[in-house]
Structures are given as C-alpha cells and as structure tokens.
PDB file of N, CA and C in Angstrom:
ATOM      1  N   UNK A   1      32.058-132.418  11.522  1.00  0.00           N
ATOM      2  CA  UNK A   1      31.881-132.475  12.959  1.00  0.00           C
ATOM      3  C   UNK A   1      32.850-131.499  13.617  1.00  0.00           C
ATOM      4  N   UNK A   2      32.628-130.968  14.189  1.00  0.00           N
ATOM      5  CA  UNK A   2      33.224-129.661  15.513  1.00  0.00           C
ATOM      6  C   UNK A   2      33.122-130.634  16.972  1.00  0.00           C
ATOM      7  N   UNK A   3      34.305-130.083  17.371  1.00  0.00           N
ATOM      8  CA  UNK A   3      35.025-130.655  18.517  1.00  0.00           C
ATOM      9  C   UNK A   3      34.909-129.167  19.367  1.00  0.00           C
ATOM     10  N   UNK A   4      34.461-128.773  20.869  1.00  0.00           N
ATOM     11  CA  UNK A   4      34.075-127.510  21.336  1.00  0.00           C
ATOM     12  C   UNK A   4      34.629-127.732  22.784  1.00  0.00           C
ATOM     13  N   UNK A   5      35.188-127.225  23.020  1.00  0.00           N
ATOM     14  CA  UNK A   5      35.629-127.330  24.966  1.00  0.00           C
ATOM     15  C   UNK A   5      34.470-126.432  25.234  1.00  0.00           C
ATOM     16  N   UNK A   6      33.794-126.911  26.510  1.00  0.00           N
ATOM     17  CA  UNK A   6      32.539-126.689  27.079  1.00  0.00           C
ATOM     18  C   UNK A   6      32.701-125.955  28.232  1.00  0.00           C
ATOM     19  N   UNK A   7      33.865-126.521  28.710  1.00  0.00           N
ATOM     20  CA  UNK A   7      33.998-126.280  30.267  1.00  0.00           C
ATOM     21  C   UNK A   7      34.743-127.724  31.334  1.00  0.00           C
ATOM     22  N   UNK A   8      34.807-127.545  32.341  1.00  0.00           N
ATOM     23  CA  UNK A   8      35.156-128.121  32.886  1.00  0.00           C
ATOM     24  C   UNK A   8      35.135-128.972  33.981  1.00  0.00           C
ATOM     25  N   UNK A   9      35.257-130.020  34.219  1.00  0.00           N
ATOM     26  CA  UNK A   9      34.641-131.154  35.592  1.00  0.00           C
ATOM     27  C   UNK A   9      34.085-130.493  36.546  1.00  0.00           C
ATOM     28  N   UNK A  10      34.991-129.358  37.038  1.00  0.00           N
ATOM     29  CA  UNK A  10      34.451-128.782  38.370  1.00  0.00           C
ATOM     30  C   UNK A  10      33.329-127.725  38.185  1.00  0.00           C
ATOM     31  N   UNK A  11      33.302-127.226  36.755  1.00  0.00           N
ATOM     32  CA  UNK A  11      32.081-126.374  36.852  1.00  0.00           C
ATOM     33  C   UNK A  11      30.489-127.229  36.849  1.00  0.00           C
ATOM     34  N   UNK A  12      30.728-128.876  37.010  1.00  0.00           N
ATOM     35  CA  UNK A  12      29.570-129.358  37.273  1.00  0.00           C
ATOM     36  C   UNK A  12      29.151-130.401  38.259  1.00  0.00           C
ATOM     37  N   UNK A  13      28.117-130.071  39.254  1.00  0.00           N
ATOM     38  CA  UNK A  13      28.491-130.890  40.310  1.00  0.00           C
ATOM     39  C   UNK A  13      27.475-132.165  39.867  1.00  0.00           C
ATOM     40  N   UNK A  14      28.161-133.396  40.630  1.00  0.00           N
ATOM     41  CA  UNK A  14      27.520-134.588  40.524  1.00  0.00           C
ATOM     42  C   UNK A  14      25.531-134.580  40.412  1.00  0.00           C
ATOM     43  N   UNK A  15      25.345-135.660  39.551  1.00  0.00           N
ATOM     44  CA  UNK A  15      24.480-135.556  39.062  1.00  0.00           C
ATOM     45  C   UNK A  15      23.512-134.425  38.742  1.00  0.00           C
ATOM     46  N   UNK A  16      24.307-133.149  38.114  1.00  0.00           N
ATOM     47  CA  UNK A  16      24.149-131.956  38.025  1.00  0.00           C
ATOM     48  C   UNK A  16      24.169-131.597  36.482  1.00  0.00           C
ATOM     49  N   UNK A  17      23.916-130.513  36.247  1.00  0.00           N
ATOM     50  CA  UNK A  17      24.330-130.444  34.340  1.00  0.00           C
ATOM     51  C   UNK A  17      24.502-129.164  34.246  1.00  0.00           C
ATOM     52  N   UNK A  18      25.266-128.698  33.065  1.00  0.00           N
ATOM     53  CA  UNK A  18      24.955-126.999  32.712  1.00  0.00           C
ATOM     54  C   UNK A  18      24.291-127.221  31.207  1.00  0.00           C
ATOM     55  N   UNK A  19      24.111-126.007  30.343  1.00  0.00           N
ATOM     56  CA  UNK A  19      23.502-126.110  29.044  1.00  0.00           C
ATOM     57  C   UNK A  19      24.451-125.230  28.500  1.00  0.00           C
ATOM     58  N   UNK A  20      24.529-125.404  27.161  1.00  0.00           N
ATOM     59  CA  UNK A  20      25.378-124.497  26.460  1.00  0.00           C
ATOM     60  C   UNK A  20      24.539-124.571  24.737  1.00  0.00           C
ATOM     61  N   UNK A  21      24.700-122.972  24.083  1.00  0.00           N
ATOM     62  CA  UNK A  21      23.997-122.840  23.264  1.00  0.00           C
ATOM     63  C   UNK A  21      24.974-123.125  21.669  1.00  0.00           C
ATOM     64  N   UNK A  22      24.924-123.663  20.741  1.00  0.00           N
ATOM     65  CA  UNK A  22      25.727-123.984  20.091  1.00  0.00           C
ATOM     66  C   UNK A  22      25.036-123.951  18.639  1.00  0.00           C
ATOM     67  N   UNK A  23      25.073-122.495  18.025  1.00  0.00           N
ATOM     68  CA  UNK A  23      24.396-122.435  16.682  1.00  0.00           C
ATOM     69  C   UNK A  23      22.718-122.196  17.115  1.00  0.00           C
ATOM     70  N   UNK A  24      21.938-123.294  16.962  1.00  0.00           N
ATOM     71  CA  UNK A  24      20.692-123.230  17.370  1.00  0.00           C
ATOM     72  C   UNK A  24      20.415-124.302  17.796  1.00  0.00           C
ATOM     73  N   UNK A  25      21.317-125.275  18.369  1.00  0.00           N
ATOM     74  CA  UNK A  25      21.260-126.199  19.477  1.00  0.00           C
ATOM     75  C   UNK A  25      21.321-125.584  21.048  1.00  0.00           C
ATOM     76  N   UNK A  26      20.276-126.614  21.862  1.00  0.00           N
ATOM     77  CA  UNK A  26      20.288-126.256  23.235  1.00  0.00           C
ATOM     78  C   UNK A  26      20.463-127.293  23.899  1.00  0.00           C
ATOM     79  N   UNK A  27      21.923-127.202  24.157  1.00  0.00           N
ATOM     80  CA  UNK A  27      22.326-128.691  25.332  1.00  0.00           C
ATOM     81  C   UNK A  27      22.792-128.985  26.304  1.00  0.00           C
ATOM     82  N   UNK A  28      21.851-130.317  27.035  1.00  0.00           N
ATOM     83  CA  UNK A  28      22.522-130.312  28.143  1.00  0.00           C
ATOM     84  C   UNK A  28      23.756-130.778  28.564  1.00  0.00           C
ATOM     85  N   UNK A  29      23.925-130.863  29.483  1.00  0.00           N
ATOM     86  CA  UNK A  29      25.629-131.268  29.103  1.00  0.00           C
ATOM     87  C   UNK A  29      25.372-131.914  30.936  1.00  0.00           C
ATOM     88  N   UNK A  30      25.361-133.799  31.440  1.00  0.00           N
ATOM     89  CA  UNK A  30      25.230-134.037  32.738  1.00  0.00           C
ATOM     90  C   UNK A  30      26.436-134.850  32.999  1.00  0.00           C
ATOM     91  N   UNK A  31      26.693-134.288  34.137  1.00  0.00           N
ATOM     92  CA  UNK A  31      27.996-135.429  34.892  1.00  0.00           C
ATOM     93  C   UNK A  31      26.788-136.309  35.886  1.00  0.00           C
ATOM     94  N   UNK A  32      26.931-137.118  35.533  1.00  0.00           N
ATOM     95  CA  UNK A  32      26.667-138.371  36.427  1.00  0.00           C
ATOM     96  C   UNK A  32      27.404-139.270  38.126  1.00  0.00           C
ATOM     97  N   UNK A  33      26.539-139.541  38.726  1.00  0.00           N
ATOM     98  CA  UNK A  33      27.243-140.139  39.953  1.00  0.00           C
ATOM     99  C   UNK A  33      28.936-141.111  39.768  1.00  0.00           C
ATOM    100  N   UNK A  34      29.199-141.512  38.923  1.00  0.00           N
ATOM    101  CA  UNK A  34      30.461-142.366  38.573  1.00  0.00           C
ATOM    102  C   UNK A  34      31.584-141.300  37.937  1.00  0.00           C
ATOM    103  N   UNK A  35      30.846-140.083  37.960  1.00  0.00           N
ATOM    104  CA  UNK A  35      32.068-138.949  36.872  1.00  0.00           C
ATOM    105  C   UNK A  35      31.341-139.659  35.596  1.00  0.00           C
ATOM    106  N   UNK A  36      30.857-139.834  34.949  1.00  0.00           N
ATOM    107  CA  UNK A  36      30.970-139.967  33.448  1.00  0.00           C
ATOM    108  C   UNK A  36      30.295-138.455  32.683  1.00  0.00           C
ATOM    109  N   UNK A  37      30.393-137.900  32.124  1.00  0.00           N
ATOM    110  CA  UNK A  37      29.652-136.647  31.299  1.00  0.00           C
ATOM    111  C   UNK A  37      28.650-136.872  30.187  1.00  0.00           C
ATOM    112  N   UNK A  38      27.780-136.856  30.047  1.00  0.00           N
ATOM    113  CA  UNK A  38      26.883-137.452  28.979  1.00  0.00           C
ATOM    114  C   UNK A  38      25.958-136.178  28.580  1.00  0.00           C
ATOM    115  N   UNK A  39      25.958-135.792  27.122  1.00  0.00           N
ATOM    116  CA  UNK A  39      25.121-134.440  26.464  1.00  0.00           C
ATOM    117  C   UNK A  39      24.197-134.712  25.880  1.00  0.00           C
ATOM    118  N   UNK A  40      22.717-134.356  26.129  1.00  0.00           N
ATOM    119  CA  UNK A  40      21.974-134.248  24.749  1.00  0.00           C
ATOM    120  C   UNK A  40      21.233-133.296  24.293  1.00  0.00           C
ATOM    121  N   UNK A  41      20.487-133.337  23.805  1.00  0.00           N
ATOM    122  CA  UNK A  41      19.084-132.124  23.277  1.00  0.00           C
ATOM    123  C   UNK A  41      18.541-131.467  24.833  1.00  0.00           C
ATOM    124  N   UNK A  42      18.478-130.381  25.374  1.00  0.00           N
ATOM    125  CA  UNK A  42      18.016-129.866  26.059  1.00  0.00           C
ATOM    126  C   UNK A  42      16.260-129.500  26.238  1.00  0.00           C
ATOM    127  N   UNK A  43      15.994-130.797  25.350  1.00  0.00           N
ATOM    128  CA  UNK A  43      14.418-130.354  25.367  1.00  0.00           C
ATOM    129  C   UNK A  43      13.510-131.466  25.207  1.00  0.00           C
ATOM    130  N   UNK A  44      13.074-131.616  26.000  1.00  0.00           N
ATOM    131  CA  UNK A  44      11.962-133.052  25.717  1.00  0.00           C
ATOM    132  C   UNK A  44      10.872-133.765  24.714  1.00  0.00           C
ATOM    133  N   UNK A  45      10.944-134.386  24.286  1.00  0.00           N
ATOM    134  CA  UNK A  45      10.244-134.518  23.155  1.00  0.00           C
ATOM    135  C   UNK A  45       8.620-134.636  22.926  1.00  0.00           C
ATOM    136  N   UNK A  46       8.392-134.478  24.439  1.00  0.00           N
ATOM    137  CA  UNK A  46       6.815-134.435  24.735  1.00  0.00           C
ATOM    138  C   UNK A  46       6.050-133.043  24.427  1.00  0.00           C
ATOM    139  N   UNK A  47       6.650-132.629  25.948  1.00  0.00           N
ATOM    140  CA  UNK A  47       5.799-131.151  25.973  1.00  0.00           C
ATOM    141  C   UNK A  47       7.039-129.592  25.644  1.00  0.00           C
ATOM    142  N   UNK A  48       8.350-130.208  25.222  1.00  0.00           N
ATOM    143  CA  UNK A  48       9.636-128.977  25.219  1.00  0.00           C
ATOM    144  C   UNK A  48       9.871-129.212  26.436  1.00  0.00           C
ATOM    145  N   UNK A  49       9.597-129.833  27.626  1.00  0.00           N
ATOM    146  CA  UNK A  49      10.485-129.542  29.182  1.00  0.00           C
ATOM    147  C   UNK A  49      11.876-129.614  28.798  1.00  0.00           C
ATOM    148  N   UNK A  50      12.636-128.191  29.529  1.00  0.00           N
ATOM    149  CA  UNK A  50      14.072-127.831  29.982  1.00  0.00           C
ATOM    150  C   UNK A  50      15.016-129.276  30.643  1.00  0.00           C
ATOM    151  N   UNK A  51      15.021-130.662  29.932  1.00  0.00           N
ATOM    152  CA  UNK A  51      15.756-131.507  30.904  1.00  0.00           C
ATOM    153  C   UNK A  51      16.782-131.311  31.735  1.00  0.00           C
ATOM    154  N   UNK A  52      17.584-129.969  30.981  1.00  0.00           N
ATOM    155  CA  UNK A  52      18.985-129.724  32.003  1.00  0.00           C
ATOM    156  C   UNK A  52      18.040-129.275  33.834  1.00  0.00           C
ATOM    157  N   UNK A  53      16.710-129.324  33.928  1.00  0.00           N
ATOM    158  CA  UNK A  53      16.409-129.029  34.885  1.00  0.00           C
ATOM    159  C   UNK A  53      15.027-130.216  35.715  1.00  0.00           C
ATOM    160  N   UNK A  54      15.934-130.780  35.298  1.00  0.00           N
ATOM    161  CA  UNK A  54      15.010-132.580  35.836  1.00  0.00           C
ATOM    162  C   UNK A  54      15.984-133.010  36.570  1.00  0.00           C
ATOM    163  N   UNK A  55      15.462-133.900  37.104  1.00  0.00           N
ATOM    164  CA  UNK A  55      16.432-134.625  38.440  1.00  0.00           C
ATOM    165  C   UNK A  55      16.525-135.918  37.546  1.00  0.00           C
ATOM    166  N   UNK A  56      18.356-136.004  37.784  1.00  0.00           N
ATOM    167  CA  UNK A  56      19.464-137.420  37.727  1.00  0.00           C
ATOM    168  C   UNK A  56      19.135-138.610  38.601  1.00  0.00           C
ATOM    169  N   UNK A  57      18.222-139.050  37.894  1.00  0.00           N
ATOM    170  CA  UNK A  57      18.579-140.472  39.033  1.00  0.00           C
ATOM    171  C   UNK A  57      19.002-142.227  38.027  1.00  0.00           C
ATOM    172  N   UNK A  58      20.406-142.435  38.525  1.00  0.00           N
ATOM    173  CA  UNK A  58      21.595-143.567  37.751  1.00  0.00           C
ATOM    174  C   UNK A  58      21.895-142.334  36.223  1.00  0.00           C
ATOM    175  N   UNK A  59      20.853-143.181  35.157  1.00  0.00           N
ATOM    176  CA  UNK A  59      21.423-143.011  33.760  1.00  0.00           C
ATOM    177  C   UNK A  59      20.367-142.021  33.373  1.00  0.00           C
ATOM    178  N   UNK A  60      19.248-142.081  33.999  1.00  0.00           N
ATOM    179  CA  UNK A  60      17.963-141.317  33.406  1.00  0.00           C
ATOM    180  C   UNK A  60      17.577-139.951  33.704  1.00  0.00           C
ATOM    181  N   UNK A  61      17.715-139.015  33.016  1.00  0.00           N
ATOM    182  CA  UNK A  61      16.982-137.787  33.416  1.00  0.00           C
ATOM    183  C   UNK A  61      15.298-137.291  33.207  1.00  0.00           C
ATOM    184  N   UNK A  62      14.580-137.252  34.528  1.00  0.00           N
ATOM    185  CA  UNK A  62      13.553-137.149  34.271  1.00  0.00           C
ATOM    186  C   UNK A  62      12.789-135.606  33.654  1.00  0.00           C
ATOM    187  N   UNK A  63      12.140-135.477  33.226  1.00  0.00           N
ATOM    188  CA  UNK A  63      11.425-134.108  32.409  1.00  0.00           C
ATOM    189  C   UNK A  63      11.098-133.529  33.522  1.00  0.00           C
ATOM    190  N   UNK A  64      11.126-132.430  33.721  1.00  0.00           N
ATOM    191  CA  UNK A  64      10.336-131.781  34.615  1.00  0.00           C
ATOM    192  C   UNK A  64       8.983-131.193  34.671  1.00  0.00           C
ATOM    193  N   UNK A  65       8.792-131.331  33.313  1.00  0.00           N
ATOM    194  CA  UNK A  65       7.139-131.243  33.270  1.00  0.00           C
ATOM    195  C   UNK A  65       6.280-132.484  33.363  1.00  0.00           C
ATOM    196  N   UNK A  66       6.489-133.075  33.087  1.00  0.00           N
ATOM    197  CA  UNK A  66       5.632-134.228  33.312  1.00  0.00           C
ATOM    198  C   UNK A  66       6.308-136.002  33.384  1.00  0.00           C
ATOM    199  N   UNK A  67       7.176-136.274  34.062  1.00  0.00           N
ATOM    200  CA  UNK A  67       8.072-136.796  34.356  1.00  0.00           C
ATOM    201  C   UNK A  67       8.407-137.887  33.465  1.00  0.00           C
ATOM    202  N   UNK A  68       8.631-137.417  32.346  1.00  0.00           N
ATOM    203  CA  UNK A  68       9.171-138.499  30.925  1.00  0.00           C
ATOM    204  C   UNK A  68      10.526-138.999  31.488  1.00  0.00           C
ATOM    205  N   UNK A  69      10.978-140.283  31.665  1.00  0.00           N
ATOM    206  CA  UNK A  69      12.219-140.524  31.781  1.00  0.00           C
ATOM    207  C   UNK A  69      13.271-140.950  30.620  1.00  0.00           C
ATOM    208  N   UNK A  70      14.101-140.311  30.404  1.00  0.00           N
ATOM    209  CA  UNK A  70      14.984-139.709  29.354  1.00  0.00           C
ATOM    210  C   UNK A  70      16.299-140.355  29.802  1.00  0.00           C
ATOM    211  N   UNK A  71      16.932-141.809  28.630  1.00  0.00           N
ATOM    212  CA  UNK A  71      18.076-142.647  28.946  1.00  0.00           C
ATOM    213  C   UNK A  71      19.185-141.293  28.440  1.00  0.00           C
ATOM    214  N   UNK A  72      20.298-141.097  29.437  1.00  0.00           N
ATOM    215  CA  UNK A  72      21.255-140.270  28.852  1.00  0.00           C
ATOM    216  C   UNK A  72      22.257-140.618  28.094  1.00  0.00           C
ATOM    217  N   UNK A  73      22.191-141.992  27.907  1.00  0.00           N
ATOM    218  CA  UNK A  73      23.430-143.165  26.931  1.00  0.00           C
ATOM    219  C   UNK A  73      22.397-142.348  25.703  1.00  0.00           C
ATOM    220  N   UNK A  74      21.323-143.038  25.504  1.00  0.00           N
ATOM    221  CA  UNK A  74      21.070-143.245  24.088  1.00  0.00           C
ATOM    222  C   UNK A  74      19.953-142.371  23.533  1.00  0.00           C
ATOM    223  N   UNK A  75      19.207-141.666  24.338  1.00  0.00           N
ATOM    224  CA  UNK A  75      18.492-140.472  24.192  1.00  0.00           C
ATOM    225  C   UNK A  75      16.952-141.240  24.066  1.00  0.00           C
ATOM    226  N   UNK A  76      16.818-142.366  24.459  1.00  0.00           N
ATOM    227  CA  UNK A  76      15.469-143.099  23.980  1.00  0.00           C
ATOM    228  C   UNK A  76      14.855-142.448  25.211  1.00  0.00           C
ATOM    229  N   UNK A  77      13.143-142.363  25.297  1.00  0.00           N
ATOM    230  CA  UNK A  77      12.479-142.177  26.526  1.00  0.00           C
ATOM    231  C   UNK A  77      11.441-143.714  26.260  1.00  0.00           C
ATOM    232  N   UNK A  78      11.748-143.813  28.245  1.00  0.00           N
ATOM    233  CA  UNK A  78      11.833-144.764  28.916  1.00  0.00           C
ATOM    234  C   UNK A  78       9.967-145.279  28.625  1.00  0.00           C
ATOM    235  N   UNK A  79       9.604-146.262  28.182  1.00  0.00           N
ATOM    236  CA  UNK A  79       8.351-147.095  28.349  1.00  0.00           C
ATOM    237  C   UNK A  79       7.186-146.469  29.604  1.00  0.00           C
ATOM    238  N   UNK A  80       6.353-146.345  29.599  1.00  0.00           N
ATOM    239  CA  UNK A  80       5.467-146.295  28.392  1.00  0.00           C
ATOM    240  C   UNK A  80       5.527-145.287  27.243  1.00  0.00           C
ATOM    241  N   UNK A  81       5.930-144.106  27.518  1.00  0.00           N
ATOM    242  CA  UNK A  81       6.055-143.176  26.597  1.00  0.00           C
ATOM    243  C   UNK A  81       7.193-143.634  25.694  1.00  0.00           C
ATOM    244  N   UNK A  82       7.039-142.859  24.583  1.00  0.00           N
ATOM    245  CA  UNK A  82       8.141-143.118  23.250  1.00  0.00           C
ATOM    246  C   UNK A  82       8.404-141.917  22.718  1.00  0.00           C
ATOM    247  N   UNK A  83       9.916-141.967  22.268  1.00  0.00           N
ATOM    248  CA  UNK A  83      10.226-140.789  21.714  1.00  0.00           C
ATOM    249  C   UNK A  83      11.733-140.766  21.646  1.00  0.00           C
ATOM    250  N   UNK A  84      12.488-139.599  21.583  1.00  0.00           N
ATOM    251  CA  UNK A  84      13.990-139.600  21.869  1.00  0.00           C
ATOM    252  C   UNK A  84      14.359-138.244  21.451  1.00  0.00           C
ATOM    253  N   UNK A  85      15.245-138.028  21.840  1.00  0.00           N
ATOM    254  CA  UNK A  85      16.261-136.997  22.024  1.00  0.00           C
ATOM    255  C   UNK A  85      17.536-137.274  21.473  1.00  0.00           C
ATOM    256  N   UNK A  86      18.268-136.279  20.584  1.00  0.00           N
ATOM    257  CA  UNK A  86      19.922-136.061  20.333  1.00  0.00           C
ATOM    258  C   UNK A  86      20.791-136.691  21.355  1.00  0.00           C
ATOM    259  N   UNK A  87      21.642-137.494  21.279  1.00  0.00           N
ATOM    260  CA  UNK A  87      22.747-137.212  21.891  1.00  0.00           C
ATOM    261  C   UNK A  87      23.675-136.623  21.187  1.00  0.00           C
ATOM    262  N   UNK A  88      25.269-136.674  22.243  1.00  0.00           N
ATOM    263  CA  UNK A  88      26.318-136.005  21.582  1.00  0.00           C
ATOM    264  C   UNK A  88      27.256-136.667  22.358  1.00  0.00           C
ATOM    265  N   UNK A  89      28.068-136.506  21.732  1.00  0.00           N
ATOM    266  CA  UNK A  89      29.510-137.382  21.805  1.00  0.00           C
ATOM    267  C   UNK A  89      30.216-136.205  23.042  1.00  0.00           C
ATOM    268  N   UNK A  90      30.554-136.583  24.190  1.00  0.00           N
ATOM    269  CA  UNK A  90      31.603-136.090  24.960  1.00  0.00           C
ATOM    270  C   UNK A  90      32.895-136.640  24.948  1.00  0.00           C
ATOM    271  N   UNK A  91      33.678-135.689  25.460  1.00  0.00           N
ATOM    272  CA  UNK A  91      35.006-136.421  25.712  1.00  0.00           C
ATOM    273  C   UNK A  91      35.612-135.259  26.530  1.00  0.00           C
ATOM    274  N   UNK A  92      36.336-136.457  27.860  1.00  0.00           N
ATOM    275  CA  UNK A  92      36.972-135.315  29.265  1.00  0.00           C
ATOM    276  C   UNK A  92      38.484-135.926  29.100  1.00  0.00           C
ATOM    277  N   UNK A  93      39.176-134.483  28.818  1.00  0.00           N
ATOM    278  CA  UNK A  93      40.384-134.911  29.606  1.00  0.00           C
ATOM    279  C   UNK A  93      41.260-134.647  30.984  1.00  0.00           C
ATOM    280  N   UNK A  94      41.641-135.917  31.039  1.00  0.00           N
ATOM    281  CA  UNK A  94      41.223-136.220  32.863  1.00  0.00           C
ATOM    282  C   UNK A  94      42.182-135.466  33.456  1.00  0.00           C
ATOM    283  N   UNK A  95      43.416-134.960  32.594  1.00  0.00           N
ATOM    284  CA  UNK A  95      44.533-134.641  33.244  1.00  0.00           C
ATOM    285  C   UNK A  95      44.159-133.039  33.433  1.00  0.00           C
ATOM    286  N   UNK A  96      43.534-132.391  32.456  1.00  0.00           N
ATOM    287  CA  UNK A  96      43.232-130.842  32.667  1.00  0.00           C
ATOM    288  C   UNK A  96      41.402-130.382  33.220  1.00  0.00           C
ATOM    289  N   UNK A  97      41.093-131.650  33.197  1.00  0.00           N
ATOM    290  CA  UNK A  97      39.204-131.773  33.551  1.00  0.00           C
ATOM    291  C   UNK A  97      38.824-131.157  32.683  1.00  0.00           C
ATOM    292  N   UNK A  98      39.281-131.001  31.473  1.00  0.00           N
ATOM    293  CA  UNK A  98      38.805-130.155  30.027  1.00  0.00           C
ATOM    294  C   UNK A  98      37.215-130.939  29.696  1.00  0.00           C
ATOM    295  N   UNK A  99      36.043-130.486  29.666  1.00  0.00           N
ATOM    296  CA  UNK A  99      35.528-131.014  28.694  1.00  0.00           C
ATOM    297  C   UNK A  99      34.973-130.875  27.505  1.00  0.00           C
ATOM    298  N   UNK A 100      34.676-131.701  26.336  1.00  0.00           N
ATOM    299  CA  UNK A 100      34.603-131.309  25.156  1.00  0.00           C
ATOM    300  C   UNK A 100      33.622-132.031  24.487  1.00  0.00           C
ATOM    301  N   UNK A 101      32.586-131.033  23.434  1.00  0.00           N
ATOM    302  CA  UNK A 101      31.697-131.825  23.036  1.00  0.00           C
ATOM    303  C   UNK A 101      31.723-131.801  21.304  1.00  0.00           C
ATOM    304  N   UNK A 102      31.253-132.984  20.827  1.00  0.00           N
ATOM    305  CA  UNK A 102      31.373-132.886  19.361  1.00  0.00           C
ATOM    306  C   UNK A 102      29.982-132.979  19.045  1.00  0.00           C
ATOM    307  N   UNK A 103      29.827-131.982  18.057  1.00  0.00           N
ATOM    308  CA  UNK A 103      28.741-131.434  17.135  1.00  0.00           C
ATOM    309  C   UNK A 103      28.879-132.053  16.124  1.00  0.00           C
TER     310      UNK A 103
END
C-alpha cells in the first residue's frame, strides 16, 4: 500500500471534489458538507459517468449520466440499481490541511 499527499483542504471546496491520476487509477477525491474527505473510483459502474462531476448531496454522489446514486462511505450504488465502486482510504492532517490517499 502507498500513502500519496494529494493536495490540500483548501484546494477543495465543500461538497466539491478534484481527481487525481495514480498509475491507471482515476480518482475522485470529495470533501463533503461536515469537512470529511472521502475517495473513490472516478467512474461509474453503469454507463463509465465521470462521478468527480455529479452533484454531492449528504453521503451520495450522483452519476451524471444517468443519475446512479453512488454511497461515498462504501462505494455501493444506491437501490434500485446495483453495483459499486473502489473506495480508498483518506487521511487529512488537520494541522497542515495535508491530504493523503492510500493506494
């Protein structure tokens, strides 16, 4: 496992995300309304929709192609549809807003 500084709190605004390319992973990387940071697979398991470009609403990011809702805890998509997505382990430290993702 690889430990990667990504970037940092302020380069992402609330319920906002950036993506970062890592080998031949594409991920999103979302700060959530409470500050929490949560990463996964940048790609939906339906049709490939770009999730880093779906709208945050609480825990769920919706697809932007066809509005799969995508849990960002656990990568499951939301009933009726089935499927899931990668997560990844974040970790912020609070004192430098470092954040860091493990591969």
């Amino acid at each position: 496992m690889t430990k990667l500084l990504v970037g940092k709190l302020s380069d992402i605004d609330e319920r906002g995300s950036r993506t970062f390319r890592v080998q031949d992973l594409d991920i999103a990387v979302f700060k959530l309304e409470d500050g929490s940071i949560l990463a996964i697979e940048n790609r939906c398991p339906h049709k490939g929709g770009t999730l880093s470009e779906g709208m945050v609403c609480g825990k769920i990011v919706h697809c932007p192609l066809h509005d799969w809702r995508i849990d960002l805890h656990t990568g499951l998509v939301n009933e009726p549809d089935d499927g899931c997505v990668t997560t990844f382990e974040t970790e912020v430290d609070r004192e430098s807003g470092s954040i860091y993702l493990t591969i």
